[in-house]
C-alpha atoms as a PDB file:
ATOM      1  CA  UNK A   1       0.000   0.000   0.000  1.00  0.00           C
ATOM      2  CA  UNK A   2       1.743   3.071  -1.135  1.00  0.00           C
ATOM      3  CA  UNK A   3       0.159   6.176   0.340  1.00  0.00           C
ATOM      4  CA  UNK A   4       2.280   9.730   1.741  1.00  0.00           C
ATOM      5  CA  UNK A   5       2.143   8.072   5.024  1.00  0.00           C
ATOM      6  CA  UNK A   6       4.833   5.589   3.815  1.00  0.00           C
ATOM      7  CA  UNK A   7       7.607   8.241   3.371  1.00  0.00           C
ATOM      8  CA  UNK A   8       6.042  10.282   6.519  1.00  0.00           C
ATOM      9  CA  UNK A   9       8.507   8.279   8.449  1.00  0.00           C
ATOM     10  CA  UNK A  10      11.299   7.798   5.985  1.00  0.00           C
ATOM     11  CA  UNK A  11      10.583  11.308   7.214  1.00  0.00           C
ATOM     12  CA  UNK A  12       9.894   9.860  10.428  1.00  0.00           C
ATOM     13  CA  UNK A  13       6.841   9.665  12.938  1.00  0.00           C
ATOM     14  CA  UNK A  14       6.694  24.050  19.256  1.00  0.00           C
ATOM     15  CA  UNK A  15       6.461  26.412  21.512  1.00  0.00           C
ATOM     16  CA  UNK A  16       3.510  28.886  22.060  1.00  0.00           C
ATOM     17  CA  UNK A  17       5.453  31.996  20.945  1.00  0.00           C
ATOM     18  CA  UNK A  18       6.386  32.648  17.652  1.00  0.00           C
ATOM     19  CA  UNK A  19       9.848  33.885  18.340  1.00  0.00           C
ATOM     20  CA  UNK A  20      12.895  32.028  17.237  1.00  0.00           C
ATOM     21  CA  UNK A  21      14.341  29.325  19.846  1.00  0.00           C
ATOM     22  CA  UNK A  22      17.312  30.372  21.407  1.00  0.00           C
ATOM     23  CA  UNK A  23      20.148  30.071  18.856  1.00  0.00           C
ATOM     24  CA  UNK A  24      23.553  28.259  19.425  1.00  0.00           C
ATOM     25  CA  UNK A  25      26.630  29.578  18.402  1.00  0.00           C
ATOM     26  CA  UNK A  26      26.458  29.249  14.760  1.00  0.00           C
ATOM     27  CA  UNK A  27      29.399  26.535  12.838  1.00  0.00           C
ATOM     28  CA  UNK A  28      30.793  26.637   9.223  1.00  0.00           C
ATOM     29  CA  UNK A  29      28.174  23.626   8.891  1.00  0.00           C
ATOM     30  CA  UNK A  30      24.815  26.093   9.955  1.00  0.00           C
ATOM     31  CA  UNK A  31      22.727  27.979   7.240  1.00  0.00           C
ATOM     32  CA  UNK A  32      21.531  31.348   8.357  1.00  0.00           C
ATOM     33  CA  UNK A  33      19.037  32.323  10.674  1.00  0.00           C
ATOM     34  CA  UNK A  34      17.043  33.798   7.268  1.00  0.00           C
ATOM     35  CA  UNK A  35      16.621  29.905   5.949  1.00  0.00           C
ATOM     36  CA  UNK A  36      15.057  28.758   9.209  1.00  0.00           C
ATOM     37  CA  UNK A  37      12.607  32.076   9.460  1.00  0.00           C
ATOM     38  CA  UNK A  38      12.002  31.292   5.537  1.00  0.00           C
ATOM     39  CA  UNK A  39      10.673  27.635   5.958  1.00  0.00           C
ATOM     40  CA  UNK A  40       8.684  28.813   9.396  1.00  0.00           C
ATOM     41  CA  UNK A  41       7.312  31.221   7.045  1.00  0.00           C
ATOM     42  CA  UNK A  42       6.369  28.788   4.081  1.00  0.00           C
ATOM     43  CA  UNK A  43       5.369  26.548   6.663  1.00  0.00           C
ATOM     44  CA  UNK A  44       2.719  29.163   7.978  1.00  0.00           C
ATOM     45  CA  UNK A  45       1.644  29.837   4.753  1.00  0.00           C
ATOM     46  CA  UNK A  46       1.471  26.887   3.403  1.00  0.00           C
ATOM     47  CA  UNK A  47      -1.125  25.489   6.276  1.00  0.00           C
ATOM     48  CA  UNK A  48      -3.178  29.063   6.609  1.00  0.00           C
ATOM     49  CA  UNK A  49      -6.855  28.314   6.422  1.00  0.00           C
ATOM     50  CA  UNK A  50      -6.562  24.828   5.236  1.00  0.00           C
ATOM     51  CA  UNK A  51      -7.972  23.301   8.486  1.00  0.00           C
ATOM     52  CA  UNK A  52      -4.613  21.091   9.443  1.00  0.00           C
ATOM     53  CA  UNK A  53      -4.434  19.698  12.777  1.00  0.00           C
ATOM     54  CA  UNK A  54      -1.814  19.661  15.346  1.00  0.00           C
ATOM     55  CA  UNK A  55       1.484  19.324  14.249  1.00  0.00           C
ATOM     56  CA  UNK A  56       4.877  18.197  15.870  1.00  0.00           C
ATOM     57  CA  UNK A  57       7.538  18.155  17.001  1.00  0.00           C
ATOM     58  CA  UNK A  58       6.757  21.025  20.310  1.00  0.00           C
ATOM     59  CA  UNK A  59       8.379  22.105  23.476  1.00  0.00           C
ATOM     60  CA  UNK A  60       6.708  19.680  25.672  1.00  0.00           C
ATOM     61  CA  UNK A  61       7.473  21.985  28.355  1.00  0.00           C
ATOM     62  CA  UNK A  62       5.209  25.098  26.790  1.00  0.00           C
ATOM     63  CA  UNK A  63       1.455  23.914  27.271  1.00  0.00           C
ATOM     64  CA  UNK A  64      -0.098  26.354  25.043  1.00  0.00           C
ATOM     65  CA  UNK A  65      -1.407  25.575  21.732  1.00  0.00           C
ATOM     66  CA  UNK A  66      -4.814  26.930  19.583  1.00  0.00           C
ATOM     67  CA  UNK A  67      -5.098  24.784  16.818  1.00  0.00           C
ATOM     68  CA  UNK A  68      -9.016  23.939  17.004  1.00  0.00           C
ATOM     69  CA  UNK A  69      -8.376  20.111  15.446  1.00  0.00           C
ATOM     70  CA  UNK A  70      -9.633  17.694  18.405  1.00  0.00           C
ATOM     71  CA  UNK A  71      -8.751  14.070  17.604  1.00  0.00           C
ATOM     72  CA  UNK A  72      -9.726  11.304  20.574  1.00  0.00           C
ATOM     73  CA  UNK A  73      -6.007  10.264  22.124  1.00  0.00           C
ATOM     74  CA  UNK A  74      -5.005   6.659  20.774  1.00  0.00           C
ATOM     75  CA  UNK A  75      -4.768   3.814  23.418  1.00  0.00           C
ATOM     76  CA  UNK A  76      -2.309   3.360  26.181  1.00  0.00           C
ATOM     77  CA  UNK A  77       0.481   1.766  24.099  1.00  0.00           C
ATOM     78  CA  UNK A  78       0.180  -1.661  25.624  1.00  0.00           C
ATOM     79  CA  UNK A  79      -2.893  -1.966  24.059  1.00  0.00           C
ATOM     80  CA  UNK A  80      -1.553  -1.339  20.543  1.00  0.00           C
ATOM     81  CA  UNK A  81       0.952  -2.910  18.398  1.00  0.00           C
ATOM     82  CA  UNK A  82       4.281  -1.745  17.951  1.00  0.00           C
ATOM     83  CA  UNK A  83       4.801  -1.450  14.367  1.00  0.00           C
ATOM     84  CA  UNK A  84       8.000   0.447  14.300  1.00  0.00           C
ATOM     85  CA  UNK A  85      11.157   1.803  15.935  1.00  0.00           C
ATOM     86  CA  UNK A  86      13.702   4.674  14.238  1.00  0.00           C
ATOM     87  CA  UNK A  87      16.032   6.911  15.785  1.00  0.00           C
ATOM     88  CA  UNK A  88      17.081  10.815  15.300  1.00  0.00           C
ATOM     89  CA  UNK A  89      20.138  12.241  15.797  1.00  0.00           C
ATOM     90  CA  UNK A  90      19.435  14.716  18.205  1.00  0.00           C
ATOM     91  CA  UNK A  91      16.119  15.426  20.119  1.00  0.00           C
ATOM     92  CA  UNK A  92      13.132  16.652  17.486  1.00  0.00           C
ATOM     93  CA  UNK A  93      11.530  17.595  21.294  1.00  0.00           C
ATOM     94  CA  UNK A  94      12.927  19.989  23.000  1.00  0.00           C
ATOM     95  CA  UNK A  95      12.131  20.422  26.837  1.00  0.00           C
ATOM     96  CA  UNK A  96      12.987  18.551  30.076  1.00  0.00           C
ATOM     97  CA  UNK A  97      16.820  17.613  30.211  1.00  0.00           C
ATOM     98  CA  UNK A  98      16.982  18.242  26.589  1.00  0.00           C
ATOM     99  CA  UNK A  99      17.137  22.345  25.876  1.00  0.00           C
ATOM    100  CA  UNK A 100      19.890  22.983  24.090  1.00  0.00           C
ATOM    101  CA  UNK A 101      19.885  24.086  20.842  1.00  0.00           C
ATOM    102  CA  UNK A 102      22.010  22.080  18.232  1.00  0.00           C
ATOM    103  CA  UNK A 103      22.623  24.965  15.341  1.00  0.00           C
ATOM    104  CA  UNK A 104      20.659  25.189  12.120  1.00  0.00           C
ATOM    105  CA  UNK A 105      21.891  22.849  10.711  1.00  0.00           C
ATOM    106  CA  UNK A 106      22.471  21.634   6.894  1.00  0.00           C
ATOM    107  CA  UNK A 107      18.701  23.708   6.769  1.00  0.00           C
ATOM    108  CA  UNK A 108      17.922  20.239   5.612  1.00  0.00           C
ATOM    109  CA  UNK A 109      17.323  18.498   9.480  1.00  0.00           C
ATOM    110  CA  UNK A 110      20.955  17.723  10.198  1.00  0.00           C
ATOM    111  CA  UNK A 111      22.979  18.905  12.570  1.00  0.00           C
ATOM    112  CA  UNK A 112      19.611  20.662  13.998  1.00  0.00           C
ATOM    113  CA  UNK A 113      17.807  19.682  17.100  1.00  0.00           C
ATOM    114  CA  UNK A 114      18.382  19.142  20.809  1.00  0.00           C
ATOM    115  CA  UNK A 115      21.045  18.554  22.859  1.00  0.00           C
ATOM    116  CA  UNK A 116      20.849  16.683  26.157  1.00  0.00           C
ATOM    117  CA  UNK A 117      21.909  19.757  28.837  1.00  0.00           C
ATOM    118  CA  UNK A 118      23.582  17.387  31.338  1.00  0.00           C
ATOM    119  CA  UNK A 119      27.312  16.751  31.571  1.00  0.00           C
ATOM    120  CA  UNK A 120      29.448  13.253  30.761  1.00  0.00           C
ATOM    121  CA  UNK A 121      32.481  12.545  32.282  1.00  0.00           C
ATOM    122  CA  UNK A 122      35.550  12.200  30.203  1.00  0.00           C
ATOM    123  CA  UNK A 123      35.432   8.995  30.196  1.00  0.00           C
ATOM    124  CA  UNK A 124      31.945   8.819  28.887  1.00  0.00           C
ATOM    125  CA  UNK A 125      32.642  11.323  25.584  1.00  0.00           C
ATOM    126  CA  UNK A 126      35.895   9.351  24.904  1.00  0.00           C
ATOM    127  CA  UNK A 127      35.761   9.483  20.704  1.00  0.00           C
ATOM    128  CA  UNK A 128      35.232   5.773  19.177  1.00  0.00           C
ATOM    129  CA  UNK A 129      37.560   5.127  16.391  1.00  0.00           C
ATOM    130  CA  UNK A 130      34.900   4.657  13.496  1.00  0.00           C
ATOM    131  CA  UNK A 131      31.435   6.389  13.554  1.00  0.00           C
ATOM    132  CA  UNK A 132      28.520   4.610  14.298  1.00  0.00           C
ATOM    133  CA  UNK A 133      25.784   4.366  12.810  1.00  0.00           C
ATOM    134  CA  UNK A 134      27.426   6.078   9.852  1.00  0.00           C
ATOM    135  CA  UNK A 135      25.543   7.790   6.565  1.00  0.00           C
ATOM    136  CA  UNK A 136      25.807  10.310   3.916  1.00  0.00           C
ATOM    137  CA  UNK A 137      24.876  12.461   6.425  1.00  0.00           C
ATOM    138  CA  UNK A 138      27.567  11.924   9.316  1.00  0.00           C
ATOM    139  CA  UNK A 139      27.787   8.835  11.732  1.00  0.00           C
ATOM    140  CA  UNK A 140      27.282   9.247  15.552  1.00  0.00           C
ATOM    141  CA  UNK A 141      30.000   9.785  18.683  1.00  0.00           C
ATOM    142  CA  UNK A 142      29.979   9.488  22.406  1.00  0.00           C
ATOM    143  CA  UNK A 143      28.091  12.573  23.743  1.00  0.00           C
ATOM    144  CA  UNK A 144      26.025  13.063  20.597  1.00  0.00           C
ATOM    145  CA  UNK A 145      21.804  12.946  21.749  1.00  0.00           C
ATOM    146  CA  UNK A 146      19.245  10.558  19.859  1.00  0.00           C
ATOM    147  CA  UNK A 147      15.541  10.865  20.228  1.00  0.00           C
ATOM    148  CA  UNK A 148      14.239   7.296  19.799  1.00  0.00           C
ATOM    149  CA  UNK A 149      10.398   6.985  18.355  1.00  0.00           C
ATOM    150  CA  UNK A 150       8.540   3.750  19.334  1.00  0.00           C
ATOM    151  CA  UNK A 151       5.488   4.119  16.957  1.00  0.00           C
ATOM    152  CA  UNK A 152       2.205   2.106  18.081  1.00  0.00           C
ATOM    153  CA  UNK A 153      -0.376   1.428  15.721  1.00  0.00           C
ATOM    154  CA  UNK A 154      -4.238   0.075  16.335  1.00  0.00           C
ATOM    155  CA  UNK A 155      -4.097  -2.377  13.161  1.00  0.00           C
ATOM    156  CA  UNK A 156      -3.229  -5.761  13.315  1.00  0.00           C
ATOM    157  CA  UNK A 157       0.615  -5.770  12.334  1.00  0.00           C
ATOM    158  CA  UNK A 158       3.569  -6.823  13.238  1.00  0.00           C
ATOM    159  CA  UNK A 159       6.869  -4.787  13.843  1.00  0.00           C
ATOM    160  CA  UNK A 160       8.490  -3.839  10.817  1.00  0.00           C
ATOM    161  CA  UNK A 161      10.450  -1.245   8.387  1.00  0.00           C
ATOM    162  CA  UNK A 162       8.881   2.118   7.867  1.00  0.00           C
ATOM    163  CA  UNK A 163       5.657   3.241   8.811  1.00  0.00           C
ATOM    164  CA  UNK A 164       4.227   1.484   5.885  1.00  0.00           C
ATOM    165  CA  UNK A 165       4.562  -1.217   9.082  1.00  0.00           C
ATOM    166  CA  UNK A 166       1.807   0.422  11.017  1.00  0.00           C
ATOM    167  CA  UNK A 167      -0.934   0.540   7.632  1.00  0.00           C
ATOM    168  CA  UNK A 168      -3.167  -3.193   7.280  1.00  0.00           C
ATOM    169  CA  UNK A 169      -5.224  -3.871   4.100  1.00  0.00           C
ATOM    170  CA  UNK A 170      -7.944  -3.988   6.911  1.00  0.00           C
ATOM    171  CA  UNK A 171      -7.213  -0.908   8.233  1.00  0.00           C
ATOM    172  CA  UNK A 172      -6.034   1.917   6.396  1.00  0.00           C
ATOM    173  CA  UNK A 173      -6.581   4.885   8.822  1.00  0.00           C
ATOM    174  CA  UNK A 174      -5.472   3.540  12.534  1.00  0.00           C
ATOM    175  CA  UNK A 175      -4.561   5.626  15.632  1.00  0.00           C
ATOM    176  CA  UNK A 176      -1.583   6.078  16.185  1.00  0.00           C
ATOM    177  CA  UNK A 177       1.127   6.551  19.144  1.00  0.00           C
ATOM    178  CA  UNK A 178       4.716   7.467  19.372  1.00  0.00           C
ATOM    179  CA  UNK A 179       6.269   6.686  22.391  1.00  0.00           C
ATOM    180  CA  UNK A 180       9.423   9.072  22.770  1.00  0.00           C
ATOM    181  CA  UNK A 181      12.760   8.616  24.612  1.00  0.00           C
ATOM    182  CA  UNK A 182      15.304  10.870  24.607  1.00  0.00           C
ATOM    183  CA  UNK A 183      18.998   8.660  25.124  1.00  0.00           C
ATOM    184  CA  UNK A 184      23.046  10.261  25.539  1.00  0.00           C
ATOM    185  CA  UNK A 185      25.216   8.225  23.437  1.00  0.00           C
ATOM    186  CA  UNK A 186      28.395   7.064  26.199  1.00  0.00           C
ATOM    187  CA  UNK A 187      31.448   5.202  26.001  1.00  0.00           C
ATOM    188  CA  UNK A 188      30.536   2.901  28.580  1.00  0.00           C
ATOM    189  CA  UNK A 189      29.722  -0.842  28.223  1.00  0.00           C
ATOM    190  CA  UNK A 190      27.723  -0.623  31.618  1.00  0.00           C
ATOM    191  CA  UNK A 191      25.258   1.531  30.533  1.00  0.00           C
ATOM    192  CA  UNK A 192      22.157   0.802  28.800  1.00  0.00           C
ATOM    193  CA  UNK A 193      22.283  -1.612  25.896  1.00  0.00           C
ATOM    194  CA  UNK A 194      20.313  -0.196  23.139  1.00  0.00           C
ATOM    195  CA  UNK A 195      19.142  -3.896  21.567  1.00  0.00           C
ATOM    196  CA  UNK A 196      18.025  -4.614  25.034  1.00  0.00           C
ATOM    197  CA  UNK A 197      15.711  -1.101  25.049  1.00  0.00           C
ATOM    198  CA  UNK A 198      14.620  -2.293  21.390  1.00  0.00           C
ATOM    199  CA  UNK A 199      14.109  -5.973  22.297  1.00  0.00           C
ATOM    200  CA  UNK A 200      10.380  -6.714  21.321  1.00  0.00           C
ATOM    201  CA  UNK A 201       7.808  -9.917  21.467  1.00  0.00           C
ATOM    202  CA  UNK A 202       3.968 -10.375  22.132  1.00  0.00           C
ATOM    203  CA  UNK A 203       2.620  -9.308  25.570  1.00  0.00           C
ATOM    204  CA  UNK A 204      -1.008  -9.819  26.272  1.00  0.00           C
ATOM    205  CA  UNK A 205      -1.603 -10.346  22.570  1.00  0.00           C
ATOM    206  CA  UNK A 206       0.024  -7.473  21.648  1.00  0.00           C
ATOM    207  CA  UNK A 207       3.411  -6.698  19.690  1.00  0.00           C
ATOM    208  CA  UNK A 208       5.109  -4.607  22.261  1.00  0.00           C
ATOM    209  CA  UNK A 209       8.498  -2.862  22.749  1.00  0.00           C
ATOM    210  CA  UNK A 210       9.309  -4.823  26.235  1.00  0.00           C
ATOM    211  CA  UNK A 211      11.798  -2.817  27.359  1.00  0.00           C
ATOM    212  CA  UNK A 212      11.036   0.629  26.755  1.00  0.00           C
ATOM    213  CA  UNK A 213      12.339   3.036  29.864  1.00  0.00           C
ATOM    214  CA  UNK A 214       9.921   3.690  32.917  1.00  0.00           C
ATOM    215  CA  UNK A 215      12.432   6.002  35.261  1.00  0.00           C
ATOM    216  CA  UNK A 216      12.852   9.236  32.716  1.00  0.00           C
ATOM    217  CA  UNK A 217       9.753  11.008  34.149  1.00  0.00           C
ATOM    218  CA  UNK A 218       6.463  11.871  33.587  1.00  0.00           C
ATOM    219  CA  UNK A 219       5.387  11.241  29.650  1.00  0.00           C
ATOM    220  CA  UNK A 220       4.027  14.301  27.934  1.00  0.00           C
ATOM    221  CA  UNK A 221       1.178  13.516  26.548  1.00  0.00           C
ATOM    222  CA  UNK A 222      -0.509  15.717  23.586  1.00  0.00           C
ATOM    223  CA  UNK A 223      -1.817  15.764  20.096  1.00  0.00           C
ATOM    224  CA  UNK A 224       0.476  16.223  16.992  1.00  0.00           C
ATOM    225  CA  UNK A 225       1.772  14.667  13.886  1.00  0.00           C
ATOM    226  CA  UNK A 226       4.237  12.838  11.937  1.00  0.00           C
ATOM    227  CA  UNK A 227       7.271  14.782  12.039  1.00  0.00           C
ATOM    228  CA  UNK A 228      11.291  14.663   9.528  1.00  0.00           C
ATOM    229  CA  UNK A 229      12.253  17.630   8.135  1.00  0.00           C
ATOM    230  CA  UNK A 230      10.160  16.767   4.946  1.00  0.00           C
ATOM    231  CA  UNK A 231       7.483  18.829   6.617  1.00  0.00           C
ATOM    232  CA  UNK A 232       9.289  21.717   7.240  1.00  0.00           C
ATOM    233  CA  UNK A 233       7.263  23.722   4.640  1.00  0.00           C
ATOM    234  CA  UNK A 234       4.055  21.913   4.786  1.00  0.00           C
ATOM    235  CA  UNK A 235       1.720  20.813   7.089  1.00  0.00           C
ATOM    236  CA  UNK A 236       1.755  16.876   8.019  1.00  0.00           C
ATOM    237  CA  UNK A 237      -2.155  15.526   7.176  1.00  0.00           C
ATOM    238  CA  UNK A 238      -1.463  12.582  10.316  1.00  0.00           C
ATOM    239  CA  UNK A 239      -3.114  12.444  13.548  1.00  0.00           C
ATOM    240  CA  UNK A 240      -0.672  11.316  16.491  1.00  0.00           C
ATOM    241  CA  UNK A 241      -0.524  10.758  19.966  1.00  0.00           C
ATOM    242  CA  UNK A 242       2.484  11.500  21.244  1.00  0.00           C
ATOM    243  CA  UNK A 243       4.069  10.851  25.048  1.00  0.00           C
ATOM    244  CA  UNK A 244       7.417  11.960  25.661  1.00  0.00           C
ATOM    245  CA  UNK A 245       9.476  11.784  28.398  1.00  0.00           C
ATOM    246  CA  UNK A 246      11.556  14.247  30.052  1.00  0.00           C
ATOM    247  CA  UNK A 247      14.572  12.784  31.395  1.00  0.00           C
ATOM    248  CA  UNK A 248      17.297  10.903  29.436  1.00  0.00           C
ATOM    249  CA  UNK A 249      18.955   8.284  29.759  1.00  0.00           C
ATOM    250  CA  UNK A 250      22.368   6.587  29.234  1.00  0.00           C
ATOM    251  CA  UNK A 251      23.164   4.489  26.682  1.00  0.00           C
ATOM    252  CA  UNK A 252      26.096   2.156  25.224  1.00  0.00           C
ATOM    253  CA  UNK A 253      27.393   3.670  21.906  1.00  0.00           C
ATOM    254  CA  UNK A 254      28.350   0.241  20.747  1.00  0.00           C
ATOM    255  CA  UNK A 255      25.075  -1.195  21.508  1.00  0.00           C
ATOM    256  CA  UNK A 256      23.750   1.238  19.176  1.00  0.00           C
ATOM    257  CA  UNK A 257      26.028   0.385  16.518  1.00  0.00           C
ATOM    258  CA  UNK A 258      25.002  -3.497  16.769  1.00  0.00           C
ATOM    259  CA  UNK A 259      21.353  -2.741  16.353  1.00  0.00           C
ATOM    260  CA  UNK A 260      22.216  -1.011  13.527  1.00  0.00           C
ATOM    261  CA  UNK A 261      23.510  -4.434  11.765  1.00  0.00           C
ATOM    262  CA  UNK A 262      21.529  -6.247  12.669  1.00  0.00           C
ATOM    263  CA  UNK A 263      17.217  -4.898  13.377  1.00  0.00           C
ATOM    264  CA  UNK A 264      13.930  -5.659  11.779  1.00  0.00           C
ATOM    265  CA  UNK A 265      12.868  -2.225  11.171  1.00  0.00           C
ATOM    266  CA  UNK A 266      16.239  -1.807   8.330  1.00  0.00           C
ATOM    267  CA  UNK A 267      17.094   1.136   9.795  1.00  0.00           C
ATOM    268  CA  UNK A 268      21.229   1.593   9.664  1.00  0.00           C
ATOM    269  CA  UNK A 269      21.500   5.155  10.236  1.00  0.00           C
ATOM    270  CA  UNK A 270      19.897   8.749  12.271  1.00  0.00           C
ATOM    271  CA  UNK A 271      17.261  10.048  10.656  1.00  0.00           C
ATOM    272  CA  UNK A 272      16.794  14.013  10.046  1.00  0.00           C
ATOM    273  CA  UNK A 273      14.522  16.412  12.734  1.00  0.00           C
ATOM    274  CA  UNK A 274      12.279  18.490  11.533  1.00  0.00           C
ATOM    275  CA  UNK A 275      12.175  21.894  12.645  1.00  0.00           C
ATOM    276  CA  UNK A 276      10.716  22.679  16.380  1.00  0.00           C
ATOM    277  CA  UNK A 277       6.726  23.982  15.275  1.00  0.00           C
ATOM    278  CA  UNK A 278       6.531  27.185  17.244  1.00  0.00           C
ATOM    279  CA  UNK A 279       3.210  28.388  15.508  1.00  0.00           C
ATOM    280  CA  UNK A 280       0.185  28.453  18.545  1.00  0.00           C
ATOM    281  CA  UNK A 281      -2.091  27.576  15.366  1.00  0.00           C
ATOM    282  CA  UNK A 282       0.070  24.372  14.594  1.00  0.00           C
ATOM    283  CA  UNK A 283      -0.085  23.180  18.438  1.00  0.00           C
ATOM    284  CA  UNK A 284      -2.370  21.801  20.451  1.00  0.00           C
ATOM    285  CA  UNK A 285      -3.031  22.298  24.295  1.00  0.00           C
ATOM    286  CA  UNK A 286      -1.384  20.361  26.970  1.00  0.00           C
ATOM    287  CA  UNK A 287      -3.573  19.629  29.810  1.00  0.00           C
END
C-alpha cells in the first residue's frame, strides 16, 4: 500500500510563541538564521486556512497551543501494536533535560535539534575510532543525543520497516502513538544496551516494545503529527498521539552500533529532525 504516510517516516513519525528558539553559536556547517525564518514562514503559509491539525515536534514543556483540530487520544500503548522503531540524531523535542539548541543545521534536518543539557564525564565522551551508525549524512559519537520513536499502531501488524509497518489492508486509517525517549550516546559498556531497550515480542496479545524506559519522568502527553524535516514547509495531514518523556537516559554507543547491523525495522542510520513547530495555530493544548 503506497500512500504519503509511507515516506512520513522515511521522514519519520513548538512552543507557544512565535519567536525564534534560542540560537547556538552558529558553525561553518549552519545555514543562516534567514533559511530557518524562511521555511517557518512557508510553513505558515502553506497550512493558513486549510484546516490542518496539530502538528509536531513542540516544546513539551510550553502547554499552550490553539489549533481547534480535536482528535480522541489513541490507546495506552500496551494496548496497541508496535509497528516500528527509528532513531534521530538529536532530540526533534525539545524540553525537560533536553534544551539545548544544536545549530541550524544543513537547513535540511541535520545537525539541527536538541542537545541533552547534562554533563558526561571524560570517560563517557571518549571518541570511538569509526562512527557509528554512519551515513551520507555523518555517523554518531559518544556525547552526541538521539531521540528514539517507538510508533504504536491500532491495526493488526507486526513490527516492521517504515511506517508502511503500522498501515493493514484492513485498516487503512489507525490511531496512532509514538512513544518518545530521549537517550546520551556514552562510552561505557555498563550503561544501557540499546538492543536490550529495542528488544520486542507479544505481551497480552500485543506486539510490544518490552523494554522501553519507565524512570525518565512523567510522559508528555498531547496531540500532533508525523514529524522529519520533509514537513518543514508543509503541514503533516497525520493524527498522532504523542508521550514523551523528560529525562534521558544513558546508553552504550556500541550497543547502538550493533542494532544497527543487525534490526527488523532496516534502519542503519539517524534520521533528520524536523524543525521545532513554534506556531500556537500548529499546536495543540497540553492539559
Amino acid at each position: 500500500m503506497k500512500t504519503p504516510f509511507l515516506s512520513a517516516l522515511g521522514i519519520c513519525l513548538g512552543a507557544a510563541s512565535l519567536s525564534l528558539p534560542a540560537m547556538a553559536a552558529p558553525s561553518d556547517s549552519n545555514v543562516s538564521d534567514d533559511v530557518i525564518a524562511e521555511q517557518r514562514a512557508n510553513l505558515a503559509a502553506n497550512t493558513a486556512g486549510l484546516g490542518f491539525g496539530p502538528q509536531s515536534p513542540r516544546d513539551i514543556d510550553d502547554i499552550h497551543g490553539s489549533n481547534p483540530i480535536i482528535f480522541s487520544d489513541a490507546p495506552a500503548y500496551t494496548q496497541m501494536n508496535l509497528c516500528n522503531i527509528h532513531f534521530h540524531k538529536n532530540a526533534e523535542h525539545k524540553g525537560g533535560e533536553f534544551t539545548t539548541y544544536a545549530g541550524n543545521g544543513d537547513g535540511k534536518g541535520y545537525q539541527s535539534g536538541y542537545l541533552y543539557d547534562g554533563k558526561l564525564r571524560r570517560k563517557e565522551k571518549r571518541p570511538v575510532r569509526r562512527p557509528i551508525c554512519d551515513s551520507d549524512h555523518g555517523g554518531l559519537q559518544p556525547g552526541d543525543t538521539i531521540e528514539v520513536h517507538y510508533v504504536h499502531s491500532t491495526a493488526q501488524v507486526e513490527p516492521g520497516p517504515t511506517l508502511g509497518s503500522c498501515l493493514s489492508d484492513a485498516i487503512g486509517n489507525p490511531q496512532l502513538r509514538v512513544e518518545a525517549q530521549v537517550f546520551v550516546l556514552v562510552n561505557d559498556r555498563r550503561a544501557a544496551d540499546f538492543r536490550d531497550l529495542t528488544q520486542h515480542g507479544v505481551r497480552n496479545g500485543y506486539q510490544q516494545a518490552l523494554n522501553i524506559p519507565e524512570n525518565t519522568g512523567m510522559p508528555v502527553v498531547y496531540s500532533g503529527s508525523t514529524t522529519g524535516p520533509g514537513y518543514n514547509e508543509k503541514g503533516s495531514p497525520f493524527q498522532v498521539t504523542w508521550s514523551v518523556r523528560p529525562d534521558v537516559e544513558k546508553v552504550d554507543i556500541r550497543s547502538v552500533g550493533k542494532w544497527c547491523k543487525d534490526n527488523v525495522f532496516e534502519e542503519d542510520h539517524a534520521h533528520g529532525v524536523r524543525n521545532l513547530v513554534i506556531n500556537p495555530e500548529l499546536l495543540s493544548p497540553i492539559y
